[in-house]
PDB file of N, CA and C in Angstrom:
ATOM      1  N   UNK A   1      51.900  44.398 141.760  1.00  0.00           N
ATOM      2  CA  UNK A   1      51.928  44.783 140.346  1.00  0.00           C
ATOM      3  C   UNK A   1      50.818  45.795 140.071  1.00  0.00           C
ATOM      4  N   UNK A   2      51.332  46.887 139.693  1.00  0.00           N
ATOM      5  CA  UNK A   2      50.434  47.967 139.034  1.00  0.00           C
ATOM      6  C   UNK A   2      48.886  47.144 138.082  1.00  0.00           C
ATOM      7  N   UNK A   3      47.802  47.851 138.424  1.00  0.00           N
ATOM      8  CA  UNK A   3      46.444  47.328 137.322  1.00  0.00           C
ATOM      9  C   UNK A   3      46.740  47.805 135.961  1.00  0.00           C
ATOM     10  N   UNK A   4      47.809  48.379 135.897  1.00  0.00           N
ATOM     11  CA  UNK A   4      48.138  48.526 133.863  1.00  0.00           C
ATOM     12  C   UNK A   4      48.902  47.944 133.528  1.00  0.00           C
ATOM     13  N   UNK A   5      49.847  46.823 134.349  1.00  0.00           N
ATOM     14  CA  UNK A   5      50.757  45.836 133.608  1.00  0.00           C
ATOM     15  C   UNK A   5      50.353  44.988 133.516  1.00  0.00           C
ATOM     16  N   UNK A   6      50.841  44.047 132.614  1.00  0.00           N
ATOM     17  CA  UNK A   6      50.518  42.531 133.210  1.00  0.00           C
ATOM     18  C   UNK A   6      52.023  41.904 132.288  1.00  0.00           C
ATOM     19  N   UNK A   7      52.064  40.714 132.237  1.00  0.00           N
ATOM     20  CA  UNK A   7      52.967  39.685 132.016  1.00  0.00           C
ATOM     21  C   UNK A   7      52.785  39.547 130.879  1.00  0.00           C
ATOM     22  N   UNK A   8      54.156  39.252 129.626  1.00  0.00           N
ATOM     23  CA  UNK A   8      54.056  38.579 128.667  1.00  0.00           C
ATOM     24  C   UNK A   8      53.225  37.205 128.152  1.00  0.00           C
ATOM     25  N   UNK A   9      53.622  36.614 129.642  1.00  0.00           N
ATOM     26  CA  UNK A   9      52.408  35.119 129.496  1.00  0.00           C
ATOM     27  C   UNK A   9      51.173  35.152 129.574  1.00  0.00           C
ATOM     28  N   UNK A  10      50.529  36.429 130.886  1.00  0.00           N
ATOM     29  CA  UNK A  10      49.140  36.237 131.302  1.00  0.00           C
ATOM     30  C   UNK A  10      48.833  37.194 129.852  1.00  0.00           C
ATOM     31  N   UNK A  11      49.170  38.315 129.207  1.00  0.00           N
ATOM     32  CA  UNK A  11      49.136  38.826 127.850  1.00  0.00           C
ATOM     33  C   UNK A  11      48.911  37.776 126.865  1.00  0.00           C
ATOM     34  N   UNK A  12      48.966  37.218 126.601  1.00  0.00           N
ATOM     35  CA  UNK A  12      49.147  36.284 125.604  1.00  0.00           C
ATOM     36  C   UNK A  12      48.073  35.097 125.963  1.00  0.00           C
ATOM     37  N   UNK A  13      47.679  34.635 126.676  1.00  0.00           N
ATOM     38  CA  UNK A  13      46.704  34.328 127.199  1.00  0.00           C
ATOM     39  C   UNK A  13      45.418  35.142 127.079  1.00  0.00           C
ATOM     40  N   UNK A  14      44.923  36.072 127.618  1.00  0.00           N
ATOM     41  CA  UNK A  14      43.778  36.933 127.559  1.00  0.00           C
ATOM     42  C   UNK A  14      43.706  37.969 126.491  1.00  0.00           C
ATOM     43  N   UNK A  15      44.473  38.003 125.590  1.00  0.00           N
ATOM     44  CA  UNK A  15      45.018  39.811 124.884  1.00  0.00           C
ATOM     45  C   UNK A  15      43.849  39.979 124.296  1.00  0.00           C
ATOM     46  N   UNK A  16      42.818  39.025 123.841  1.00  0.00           N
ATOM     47  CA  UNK A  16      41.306  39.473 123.476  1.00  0.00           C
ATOM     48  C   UNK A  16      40.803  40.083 124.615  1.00  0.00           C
ATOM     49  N   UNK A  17      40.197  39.477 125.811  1.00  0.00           N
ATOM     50  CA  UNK A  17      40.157  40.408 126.779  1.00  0.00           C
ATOM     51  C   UNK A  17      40.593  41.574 127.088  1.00  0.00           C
ATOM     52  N   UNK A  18      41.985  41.444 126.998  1.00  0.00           N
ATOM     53  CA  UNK A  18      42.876  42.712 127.588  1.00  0.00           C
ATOM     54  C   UNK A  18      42.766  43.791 126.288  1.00  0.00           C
ATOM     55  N   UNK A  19      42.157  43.716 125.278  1.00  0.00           N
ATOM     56  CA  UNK A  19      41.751  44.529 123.845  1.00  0.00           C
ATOM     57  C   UNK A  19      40.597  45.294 124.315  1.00  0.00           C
ATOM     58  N   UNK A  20      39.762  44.369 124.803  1.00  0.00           N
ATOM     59  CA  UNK A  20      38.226  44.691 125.151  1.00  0.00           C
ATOM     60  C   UNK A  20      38.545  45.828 125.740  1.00  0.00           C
ATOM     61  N   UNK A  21      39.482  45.813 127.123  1.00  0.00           N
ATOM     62  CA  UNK A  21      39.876  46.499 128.033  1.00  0.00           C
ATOM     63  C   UNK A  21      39.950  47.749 127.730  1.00  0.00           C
ATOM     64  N   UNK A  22      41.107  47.669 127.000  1.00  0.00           N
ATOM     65  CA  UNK A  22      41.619  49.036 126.692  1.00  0.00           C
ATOM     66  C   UNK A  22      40.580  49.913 125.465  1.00  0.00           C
ATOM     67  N   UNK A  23      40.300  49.277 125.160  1.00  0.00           N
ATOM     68  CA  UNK A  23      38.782  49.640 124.082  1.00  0.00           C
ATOM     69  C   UNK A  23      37.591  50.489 124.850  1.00  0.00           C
ATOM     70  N   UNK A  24      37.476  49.975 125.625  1.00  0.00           N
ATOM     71  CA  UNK A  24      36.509  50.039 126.706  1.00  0.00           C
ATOM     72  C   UNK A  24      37.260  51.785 127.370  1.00  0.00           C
ATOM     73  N   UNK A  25      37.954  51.218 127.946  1.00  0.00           N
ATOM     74  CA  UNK A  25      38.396  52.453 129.246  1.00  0.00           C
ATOM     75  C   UNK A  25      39.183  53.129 128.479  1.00  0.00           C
ATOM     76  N   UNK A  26      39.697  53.082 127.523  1.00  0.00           N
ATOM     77  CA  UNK A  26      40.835  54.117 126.534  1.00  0.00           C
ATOM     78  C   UNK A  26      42.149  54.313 127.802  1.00  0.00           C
ATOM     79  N   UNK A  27      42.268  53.498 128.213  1.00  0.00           N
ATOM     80  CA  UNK A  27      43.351  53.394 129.208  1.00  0.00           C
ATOM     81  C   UNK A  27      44.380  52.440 128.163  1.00  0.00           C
ATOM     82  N   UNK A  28      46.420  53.292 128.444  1.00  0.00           N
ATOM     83  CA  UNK A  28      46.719  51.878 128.106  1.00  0.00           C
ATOM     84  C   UNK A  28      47.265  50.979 128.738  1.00  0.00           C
ATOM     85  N   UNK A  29      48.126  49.511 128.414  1.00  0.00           N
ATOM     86  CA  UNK A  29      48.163  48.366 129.216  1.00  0.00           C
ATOM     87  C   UNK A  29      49.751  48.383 129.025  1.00  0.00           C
ATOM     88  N   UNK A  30      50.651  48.317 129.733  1.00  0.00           N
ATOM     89  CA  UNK A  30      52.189  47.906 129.887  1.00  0.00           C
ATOM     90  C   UNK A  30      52.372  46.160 130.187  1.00  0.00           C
ATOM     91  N   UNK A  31      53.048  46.118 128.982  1.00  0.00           N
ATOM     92  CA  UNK A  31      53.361  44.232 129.136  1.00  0.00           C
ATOM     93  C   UNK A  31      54.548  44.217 129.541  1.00  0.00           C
ATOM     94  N   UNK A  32      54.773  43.349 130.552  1.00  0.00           N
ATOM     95  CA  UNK A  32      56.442  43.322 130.948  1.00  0.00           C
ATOM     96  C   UNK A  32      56.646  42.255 130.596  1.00  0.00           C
ATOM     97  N   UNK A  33      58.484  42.440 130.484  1.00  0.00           N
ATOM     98  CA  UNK A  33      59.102  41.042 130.559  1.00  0.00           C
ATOM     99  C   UNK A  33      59.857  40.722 131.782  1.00  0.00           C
ATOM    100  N   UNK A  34      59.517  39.804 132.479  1.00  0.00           N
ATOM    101  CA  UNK A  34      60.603  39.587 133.726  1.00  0.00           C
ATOM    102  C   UNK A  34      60.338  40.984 134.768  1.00  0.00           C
ATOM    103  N   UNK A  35      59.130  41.440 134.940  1.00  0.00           N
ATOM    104  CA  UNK A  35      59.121  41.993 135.748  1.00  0.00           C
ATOM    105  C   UNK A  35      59.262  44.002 135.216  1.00  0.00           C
ATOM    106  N   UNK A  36      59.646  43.735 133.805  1.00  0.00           N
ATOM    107  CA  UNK A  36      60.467  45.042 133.552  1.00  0.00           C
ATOM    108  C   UNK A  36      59.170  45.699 132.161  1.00  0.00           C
ATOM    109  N   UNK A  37      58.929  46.814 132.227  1.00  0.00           N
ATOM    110  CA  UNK A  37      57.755  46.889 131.227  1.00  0.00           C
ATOM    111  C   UNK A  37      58.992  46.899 129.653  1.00  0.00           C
ATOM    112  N   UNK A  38      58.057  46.362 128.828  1.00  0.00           N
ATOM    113  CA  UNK A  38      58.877  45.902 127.438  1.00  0.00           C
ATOM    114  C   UNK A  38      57.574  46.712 126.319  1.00  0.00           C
ATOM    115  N   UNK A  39      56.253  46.608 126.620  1.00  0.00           N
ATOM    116  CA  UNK A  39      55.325  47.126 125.697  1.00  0.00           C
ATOM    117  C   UNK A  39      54.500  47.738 126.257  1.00  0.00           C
ATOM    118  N   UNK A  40      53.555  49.040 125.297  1.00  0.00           N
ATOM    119  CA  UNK A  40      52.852  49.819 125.721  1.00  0.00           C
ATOM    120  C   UNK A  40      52.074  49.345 124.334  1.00  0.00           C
ATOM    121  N   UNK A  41      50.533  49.164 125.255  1.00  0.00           N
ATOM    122  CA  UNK A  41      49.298  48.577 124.443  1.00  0.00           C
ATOM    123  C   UNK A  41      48.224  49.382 124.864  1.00  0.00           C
ATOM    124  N   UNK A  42      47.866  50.122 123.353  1.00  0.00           N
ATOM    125  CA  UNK A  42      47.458  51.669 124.029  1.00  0.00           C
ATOM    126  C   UNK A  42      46.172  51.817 122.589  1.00  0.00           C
ATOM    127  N   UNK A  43      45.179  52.544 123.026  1.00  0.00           N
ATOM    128  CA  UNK A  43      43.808  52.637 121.522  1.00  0.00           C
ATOM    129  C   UNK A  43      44.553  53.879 121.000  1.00  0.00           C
ATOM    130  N   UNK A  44      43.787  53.250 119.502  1.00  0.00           N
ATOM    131  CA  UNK A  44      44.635  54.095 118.282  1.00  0.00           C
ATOM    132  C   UNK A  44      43.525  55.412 118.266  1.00  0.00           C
ATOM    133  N   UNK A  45      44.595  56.215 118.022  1.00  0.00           N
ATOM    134  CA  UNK A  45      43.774  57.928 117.984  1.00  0.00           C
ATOM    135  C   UNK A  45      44.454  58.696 116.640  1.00  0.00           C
ATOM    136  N   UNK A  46      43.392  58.922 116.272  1.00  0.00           N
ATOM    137  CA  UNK A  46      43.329  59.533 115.064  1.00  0.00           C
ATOM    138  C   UNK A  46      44.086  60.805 114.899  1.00  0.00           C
ATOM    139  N   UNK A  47      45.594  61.121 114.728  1.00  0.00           N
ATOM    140  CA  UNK A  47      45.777  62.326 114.769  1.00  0.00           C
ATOM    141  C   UNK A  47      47.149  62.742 113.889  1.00  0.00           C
ATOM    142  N   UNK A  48      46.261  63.048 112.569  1.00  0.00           N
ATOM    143  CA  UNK A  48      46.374  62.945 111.255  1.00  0.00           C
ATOM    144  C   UNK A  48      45.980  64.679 111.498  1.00  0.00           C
ATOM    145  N   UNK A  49      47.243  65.601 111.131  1.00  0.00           N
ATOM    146  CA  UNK A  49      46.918  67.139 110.942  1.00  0.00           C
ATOM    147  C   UNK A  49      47.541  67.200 109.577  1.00  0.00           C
ATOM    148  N   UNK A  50      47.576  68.325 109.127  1.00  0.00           N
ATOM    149  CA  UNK A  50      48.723  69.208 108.560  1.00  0.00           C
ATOM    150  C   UNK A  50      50.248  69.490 108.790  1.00  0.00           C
ATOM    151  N   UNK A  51      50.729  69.221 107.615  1.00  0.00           N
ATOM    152  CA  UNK A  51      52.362  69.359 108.231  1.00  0.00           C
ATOM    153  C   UNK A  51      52.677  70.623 108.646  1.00  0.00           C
ATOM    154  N   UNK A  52      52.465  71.951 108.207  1.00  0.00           N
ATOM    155  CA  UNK A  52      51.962  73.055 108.575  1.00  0.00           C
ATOM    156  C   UNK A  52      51.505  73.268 109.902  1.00  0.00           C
ATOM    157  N   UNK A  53      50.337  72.969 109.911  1.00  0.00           N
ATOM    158  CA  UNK A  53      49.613  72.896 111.043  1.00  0.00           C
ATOM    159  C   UNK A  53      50.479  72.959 112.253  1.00  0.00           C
ATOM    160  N   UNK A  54      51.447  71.752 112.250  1.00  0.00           N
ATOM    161  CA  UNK A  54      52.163  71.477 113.605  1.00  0.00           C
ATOM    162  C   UNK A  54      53.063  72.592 114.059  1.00  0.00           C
ATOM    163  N   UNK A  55      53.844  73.073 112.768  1.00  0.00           N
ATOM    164  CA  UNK A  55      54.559  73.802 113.043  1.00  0.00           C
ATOM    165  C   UNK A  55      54.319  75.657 113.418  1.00  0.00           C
ATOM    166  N   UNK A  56      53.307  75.284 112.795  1.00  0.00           N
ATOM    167  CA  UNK A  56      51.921  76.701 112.836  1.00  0.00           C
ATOM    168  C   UNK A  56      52.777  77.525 114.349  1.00  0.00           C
ATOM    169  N   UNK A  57      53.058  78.889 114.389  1.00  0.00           N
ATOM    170  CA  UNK A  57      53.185  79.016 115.680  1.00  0.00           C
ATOM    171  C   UNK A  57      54.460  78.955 116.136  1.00  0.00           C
ATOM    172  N   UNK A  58      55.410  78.059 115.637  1.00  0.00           N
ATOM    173  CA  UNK A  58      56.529  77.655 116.359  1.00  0.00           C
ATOM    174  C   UNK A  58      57.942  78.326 116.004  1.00  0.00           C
ATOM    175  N   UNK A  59      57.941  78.715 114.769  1.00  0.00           N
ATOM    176  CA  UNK A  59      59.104  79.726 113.994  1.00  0.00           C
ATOM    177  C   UNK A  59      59.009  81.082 114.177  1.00  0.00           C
ATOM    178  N   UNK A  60      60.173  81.900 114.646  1.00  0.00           N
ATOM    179  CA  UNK A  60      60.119  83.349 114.940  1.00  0.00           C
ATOM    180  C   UNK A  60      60.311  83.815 113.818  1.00  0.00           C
ATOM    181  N   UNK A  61      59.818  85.234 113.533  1.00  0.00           N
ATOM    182  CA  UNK A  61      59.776  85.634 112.452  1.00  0.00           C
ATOM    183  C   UNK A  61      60.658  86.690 112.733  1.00  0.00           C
ATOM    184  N   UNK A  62      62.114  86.743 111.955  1.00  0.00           N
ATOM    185  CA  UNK A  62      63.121  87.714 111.526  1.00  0.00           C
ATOM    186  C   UNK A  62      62.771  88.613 110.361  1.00  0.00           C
ATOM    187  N   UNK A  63      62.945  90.222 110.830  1.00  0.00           N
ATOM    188  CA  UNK A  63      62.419  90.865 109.197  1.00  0.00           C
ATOM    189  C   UNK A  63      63.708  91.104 108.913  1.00  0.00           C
ATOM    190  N   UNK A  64      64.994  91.313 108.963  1.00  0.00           N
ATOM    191  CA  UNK A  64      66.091  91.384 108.636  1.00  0.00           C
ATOM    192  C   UNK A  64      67.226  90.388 109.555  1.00  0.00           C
ATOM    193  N   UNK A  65      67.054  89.150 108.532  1.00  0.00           N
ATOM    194  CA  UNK A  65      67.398  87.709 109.275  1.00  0.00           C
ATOM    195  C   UNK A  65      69.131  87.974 108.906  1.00  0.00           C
ATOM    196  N   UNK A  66      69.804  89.170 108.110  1.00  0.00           N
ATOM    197  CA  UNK A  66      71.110  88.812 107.825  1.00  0.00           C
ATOM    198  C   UNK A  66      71.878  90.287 108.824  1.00  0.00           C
ATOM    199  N   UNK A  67      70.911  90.615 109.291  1.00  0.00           N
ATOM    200  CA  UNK A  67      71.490  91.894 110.455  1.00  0.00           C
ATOM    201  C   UNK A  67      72.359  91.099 111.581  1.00  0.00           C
ATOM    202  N   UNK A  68      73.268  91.599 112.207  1.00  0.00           N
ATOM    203  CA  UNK A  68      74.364  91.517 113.151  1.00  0.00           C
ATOM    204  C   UNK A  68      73.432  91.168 114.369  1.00  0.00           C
ATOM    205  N   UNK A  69      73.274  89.699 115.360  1.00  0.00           N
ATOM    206  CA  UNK A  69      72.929  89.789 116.349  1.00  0.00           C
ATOM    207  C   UNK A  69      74.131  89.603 117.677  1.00  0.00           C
ATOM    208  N   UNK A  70      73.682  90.894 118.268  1.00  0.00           N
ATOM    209  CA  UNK A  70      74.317  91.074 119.872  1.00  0.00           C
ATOM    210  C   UNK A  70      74.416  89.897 120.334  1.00  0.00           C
ATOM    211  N   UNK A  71      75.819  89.575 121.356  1.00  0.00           N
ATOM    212  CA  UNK A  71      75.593  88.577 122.216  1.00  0.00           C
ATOM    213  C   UNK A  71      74.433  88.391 123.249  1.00  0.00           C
ATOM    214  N   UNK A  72      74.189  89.965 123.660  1.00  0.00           N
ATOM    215  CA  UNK A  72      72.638  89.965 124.998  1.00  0.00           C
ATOM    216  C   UNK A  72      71.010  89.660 123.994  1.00  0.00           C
ATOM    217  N   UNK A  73      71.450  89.147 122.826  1.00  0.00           N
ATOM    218  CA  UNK A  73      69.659  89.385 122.133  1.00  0.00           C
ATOM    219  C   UNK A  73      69.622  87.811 122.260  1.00  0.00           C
ATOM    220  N   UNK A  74      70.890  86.511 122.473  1.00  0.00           N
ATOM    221  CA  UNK A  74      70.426  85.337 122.559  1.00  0.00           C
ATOM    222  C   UNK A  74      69.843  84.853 123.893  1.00  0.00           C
ATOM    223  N   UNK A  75      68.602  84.467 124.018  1.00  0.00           N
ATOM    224  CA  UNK A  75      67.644  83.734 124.936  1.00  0.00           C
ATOM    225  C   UNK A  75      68.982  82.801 125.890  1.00  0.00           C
ATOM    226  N   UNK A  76      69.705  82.148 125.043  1.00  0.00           N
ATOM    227  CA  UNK A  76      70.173  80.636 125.490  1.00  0.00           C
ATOM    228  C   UNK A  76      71.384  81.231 126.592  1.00  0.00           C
ATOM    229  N   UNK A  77      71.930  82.344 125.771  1.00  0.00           N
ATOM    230  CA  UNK A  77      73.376  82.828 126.441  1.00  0.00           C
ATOM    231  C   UNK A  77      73.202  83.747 127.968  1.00  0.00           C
ATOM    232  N   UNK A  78      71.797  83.736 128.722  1.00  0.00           N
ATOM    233  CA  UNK A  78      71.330  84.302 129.606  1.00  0.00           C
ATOM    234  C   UNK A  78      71.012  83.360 130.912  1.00  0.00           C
TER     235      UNK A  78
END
């Protein structure tokens, strides 16, 4: 068994410990069930932007968005 899983039972048992853990090392912890991972137990990170912000960057800018585009000007159709 991988050192980032552990068991629903041994979880539930130690999860103060296993808090410390991940507190500690900012690593996170996979709880399985039956062998199969079911949860990801992971430290909370602050990452609270602008709605803006995200998208900042990501939209192409058309200066004449109602002009005729060629089949060869689409990226996808290449």
């Amino acid at each position: 068994m991988n050192t980032n899983q552990v068991s629903k039972s041994e979880f539930k048992s130690r999860a103060l410990e296993f808090f410390r853990q991940i507190e500690a090392s900012g690593e996170s912890l996979i709880v399985t069930d039956h062998g199969k991972p079911a949860l990801e137990v992971r430290p909370y990170r602050n990452t609270t932007r602008e709605p803006l912000d995200v998208l900042r960057g990501s939209v192409v800018r058309y200066d004449n968005p109602t002009d005729p585009i060629g089949e060869n000007d689409w990226e996808a159709a290449q």
